[in-house]
C-alpha atoms as a PDB file:
ATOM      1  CA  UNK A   1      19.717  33.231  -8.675  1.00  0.00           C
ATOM      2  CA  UNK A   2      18.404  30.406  -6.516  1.00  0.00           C
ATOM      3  CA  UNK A   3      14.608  30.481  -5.566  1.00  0.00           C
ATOM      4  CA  UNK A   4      13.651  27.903  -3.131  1.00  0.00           C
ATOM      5  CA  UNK A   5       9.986  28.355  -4.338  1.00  0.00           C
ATOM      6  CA  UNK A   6      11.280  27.116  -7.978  1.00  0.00           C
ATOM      7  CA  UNK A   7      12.176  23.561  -6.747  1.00  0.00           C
ATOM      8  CA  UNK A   8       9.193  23.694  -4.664  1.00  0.00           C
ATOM      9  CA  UNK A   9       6.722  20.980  -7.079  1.00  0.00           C
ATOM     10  CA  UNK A  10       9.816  19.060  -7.962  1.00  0.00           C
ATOM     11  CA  UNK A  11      10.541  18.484  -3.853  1.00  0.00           C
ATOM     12  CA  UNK A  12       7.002  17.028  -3.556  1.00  0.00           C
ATOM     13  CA  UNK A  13       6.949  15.204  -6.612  1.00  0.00           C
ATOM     14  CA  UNK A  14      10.042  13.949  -5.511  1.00  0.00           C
ATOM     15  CA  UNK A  15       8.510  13.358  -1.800  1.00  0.00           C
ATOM     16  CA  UNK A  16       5.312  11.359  -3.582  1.00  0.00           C
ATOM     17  CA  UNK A  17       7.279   9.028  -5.315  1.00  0.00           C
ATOM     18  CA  UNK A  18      10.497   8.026  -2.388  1.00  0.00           C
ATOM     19  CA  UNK A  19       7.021   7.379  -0.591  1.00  0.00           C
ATOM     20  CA  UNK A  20       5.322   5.028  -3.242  1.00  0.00           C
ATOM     21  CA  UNK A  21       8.605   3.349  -4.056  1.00  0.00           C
ATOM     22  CA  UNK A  22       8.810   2.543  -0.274  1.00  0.00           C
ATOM     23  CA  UNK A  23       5.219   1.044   0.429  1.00  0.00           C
ATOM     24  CA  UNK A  24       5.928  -0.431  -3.169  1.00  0.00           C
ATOM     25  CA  UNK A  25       8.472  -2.730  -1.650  1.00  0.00           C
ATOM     26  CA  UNK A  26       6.901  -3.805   1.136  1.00  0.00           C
ATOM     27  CA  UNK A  27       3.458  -4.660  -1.381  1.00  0.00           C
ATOM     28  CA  UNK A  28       5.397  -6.553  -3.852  1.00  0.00           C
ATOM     29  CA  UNK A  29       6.962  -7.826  -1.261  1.00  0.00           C
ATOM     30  CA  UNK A  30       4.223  -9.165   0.535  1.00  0.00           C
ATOM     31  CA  UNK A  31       2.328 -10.297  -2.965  1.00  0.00           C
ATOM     32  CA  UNK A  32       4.982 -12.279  -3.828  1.00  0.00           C
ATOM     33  CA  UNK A  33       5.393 -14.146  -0.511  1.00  0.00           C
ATOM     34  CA  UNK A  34       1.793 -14.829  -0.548  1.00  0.00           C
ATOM     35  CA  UNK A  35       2.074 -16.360  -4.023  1.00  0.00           C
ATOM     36  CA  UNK A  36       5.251 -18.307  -3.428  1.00  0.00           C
ATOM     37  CA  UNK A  37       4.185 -19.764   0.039  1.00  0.00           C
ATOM     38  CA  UNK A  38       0.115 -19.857  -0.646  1.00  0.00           C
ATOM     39  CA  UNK A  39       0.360 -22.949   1.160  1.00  0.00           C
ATOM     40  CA  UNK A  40       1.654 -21.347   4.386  1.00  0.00           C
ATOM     41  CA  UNK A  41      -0.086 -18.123   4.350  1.00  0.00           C
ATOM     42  CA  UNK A  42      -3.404 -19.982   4.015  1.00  0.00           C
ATOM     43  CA  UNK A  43      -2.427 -21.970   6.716  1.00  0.00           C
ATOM     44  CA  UNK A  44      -1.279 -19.504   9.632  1.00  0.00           C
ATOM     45  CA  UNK A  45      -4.076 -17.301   7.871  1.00  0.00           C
ATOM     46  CA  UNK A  46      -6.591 -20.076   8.629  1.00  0.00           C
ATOM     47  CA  UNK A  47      -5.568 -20.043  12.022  1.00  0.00           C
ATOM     48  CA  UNK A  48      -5.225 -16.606  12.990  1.00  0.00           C
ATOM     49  CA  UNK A  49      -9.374 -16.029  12.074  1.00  0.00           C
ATOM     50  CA  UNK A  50     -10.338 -19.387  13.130  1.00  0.00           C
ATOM     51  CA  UNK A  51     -11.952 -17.665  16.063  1.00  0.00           C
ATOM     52  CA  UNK A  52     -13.372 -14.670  13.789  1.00  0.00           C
ATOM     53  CA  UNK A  53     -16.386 -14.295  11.534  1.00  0.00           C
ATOM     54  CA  UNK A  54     -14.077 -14.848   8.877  1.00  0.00           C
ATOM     55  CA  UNK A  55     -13.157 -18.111   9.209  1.00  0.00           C
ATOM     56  CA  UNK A  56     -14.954 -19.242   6.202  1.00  0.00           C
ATOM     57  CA  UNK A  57     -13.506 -17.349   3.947  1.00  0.00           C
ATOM     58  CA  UNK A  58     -10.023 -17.557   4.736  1.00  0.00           C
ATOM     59  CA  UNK A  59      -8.932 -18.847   1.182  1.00  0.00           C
ATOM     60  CA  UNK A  60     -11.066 -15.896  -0.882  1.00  0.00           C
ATOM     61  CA  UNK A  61      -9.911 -13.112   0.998  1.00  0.00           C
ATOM     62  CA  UNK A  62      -6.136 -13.979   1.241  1.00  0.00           C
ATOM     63  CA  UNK A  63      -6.398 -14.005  -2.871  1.00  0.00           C
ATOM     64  CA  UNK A  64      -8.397 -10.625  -2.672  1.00  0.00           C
ATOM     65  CA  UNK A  65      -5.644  -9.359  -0.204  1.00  0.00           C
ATOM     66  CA  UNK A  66      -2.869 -10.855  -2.512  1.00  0.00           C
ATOM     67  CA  UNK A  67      -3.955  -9.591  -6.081  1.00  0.00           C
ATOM     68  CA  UNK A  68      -4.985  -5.777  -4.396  1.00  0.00           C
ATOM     69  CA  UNK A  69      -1.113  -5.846  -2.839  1.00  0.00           C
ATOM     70  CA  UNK A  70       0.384  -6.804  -6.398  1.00  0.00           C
ATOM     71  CA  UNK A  71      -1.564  -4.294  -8.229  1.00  0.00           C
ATOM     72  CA  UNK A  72      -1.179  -1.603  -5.738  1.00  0.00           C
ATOM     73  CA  UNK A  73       2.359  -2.063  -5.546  1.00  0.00           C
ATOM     74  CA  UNK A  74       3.168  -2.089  -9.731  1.00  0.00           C
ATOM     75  CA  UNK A  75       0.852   1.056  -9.756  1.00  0.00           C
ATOM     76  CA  UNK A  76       2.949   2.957  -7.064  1.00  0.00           C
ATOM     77  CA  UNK A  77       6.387   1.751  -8.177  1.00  0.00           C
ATOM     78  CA  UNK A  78       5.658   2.446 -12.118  1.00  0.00           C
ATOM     79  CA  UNK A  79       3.818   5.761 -11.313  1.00  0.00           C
ATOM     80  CA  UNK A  80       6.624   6.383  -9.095  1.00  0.00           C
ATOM     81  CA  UNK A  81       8.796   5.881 -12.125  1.00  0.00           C
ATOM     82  CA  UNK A  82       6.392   8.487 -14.156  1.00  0.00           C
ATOM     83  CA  UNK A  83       6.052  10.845 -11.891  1.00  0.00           C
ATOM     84  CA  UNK A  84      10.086  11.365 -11.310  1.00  0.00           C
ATOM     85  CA  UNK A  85      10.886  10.765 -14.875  1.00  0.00           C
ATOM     86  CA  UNK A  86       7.527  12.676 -16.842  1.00  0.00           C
ATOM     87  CA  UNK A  87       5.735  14.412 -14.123  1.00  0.00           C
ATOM     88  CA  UNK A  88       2.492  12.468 -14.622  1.00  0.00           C
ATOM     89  CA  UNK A  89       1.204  11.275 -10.895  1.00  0.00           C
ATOM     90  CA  UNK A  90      -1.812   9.495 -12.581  1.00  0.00           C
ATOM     91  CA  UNK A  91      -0.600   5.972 -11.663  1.00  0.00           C
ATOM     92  CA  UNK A  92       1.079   7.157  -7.915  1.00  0.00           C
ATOM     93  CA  UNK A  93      -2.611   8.408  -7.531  1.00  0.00           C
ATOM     94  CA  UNK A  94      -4.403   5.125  -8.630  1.00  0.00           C
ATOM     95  CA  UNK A  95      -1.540   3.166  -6.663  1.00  0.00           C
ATOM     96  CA  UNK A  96      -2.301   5.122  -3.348  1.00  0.00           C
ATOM     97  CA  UNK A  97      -5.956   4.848  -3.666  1.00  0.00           C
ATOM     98  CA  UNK A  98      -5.606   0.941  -4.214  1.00  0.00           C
ATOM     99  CA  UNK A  99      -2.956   0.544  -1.451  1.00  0.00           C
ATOM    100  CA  UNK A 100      -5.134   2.489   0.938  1.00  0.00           C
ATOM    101  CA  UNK A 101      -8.048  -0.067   0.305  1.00  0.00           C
ATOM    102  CA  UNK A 102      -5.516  -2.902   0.798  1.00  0.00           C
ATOM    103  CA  UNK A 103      -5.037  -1.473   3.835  1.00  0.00           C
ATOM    104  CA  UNK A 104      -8.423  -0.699   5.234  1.00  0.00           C
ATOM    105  CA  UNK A 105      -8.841  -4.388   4.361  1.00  0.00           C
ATOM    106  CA  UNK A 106      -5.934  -5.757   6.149  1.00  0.00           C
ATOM    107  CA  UNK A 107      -6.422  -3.353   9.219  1.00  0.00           C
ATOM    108  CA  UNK A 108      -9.688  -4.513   9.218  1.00  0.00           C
ATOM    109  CA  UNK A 109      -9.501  -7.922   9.119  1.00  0.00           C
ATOM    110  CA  UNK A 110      -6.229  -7.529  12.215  1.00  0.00           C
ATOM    111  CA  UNK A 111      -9.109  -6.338  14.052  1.00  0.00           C
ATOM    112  CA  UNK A 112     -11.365  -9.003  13.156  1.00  0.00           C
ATOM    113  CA  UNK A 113      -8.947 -11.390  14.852  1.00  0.00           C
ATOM    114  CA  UNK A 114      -8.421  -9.276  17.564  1.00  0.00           C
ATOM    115  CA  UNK A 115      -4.498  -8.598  16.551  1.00  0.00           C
ATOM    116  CA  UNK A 116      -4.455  -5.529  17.583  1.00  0.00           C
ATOM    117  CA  UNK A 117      -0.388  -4.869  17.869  1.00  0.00           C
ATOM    118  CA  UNK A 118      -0.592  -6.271  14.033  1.00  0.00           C
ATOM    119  CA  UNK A 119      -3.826  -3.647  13.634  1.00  0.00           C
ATOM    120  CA  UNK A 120      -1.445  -1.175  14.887  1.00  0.00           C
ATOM    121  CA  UNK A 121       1.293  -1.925  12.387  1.00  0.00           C
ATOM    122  CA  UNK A 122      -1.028  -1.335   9.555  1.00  0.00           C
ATOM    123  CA  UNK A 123      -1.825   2.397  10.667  1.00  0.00           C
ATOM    124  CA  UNK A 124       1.946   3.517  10.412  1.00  0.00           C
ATOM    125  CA  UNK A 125       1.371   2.201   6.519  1.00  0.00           C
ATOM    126  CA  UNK A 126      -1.271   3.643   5.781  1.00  0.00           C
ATOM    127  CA  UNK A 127      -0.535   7.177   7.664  1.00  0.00           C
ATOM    128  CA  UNK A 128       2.235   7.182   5.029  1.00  0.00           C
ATOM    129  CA  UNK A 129       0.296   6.387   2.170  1.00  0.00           C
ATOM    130  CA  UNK A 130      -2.194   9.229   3.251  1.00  0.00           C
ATOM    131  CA  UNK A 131       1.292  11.095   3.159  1.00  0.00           C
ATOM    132  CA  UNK A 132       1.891  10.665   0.128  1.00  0.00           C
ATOM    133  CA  UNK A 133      -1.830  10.994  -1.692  1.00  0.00           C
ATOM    134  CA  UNK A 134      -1.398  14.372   0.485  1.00  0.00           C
ATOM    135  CA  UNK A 135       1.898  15.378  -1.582  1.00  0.00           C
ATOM    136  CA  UNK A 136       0.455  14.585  -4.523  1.00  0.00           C
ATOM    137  CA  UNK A 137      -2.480  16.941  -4.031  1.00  0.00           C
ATOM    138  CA  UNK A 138       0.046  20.072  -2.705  1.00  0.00           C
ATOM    139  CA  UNK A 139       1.908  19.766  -5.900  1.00  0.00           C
ATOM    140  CA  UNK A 140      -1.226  19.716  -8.050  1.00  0.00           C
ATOM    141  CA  UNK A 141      -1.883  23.088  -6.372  1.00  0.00           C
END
């Protein structure tokens, strides 16, 4: 006989890692664009804070930003891959958690430059992460 409550864990495990594989792509994504075209992203990166208090630093942070969105999106996509295939969300966890720094960092920095439609951008992203890290926790339960 079919209990819904039976498939319960295995809809939210499921749930946690659709979730990291998404924000996975558009991290790798992103980290790979910034190491391909370094060049370009320092440059319109350069520009967009030239008006901001971090101006300076334009160079550091964009290799901060770029190594926590590479990281963050291995960690989600291969805990993804645990989770579904051994039930272990240790990695989906750690993935999350770095992803949400990267981006409390990017939102941050949006605002910074005063970007706010960009700022804005980087909530729906992160409202999903907290989605998922939420997931996680009801299946744990």
């Amino acid at each position: 006989m079919y209990n819904i409550f039976t498939y319960e864990f295995l809809l939210l495990d499921l749930i946690s890692s659709l979730i990291g594989i998404f924000i996975s792509i558009a991290l790798l994504q992103s980290g790979i664009d910034k190491v391909l075209d370094r060049k370009g992203n320092l440059s319109w990166l350069s520009d967009h804070f030239s008006d901001s208090i971090l101006n300076k630093n334009v160079p550091l942070l964009l290799l901060i930003v770029t190594i926590i969105e590479l990281l963050s999106g291995f960690l989600l996509f291969l805990g993804a891959l645990y989770n579904i295939i051994i039930s272990n969300s240790d990695l989906l966890i750690l993935g999350f958690l770095t992803s949400s720094i990267n981006f409390i960092f990017l939102f941050f920095g949006q605002r910074v430059a005063k970007d706010y439609d960009g700022a804005a951008v980087i909530v729906n992203y992160f409202i999903l992460n907290m989605i998922g890290l939420l997931s996680i926790s009801l299946s744990i339960v």
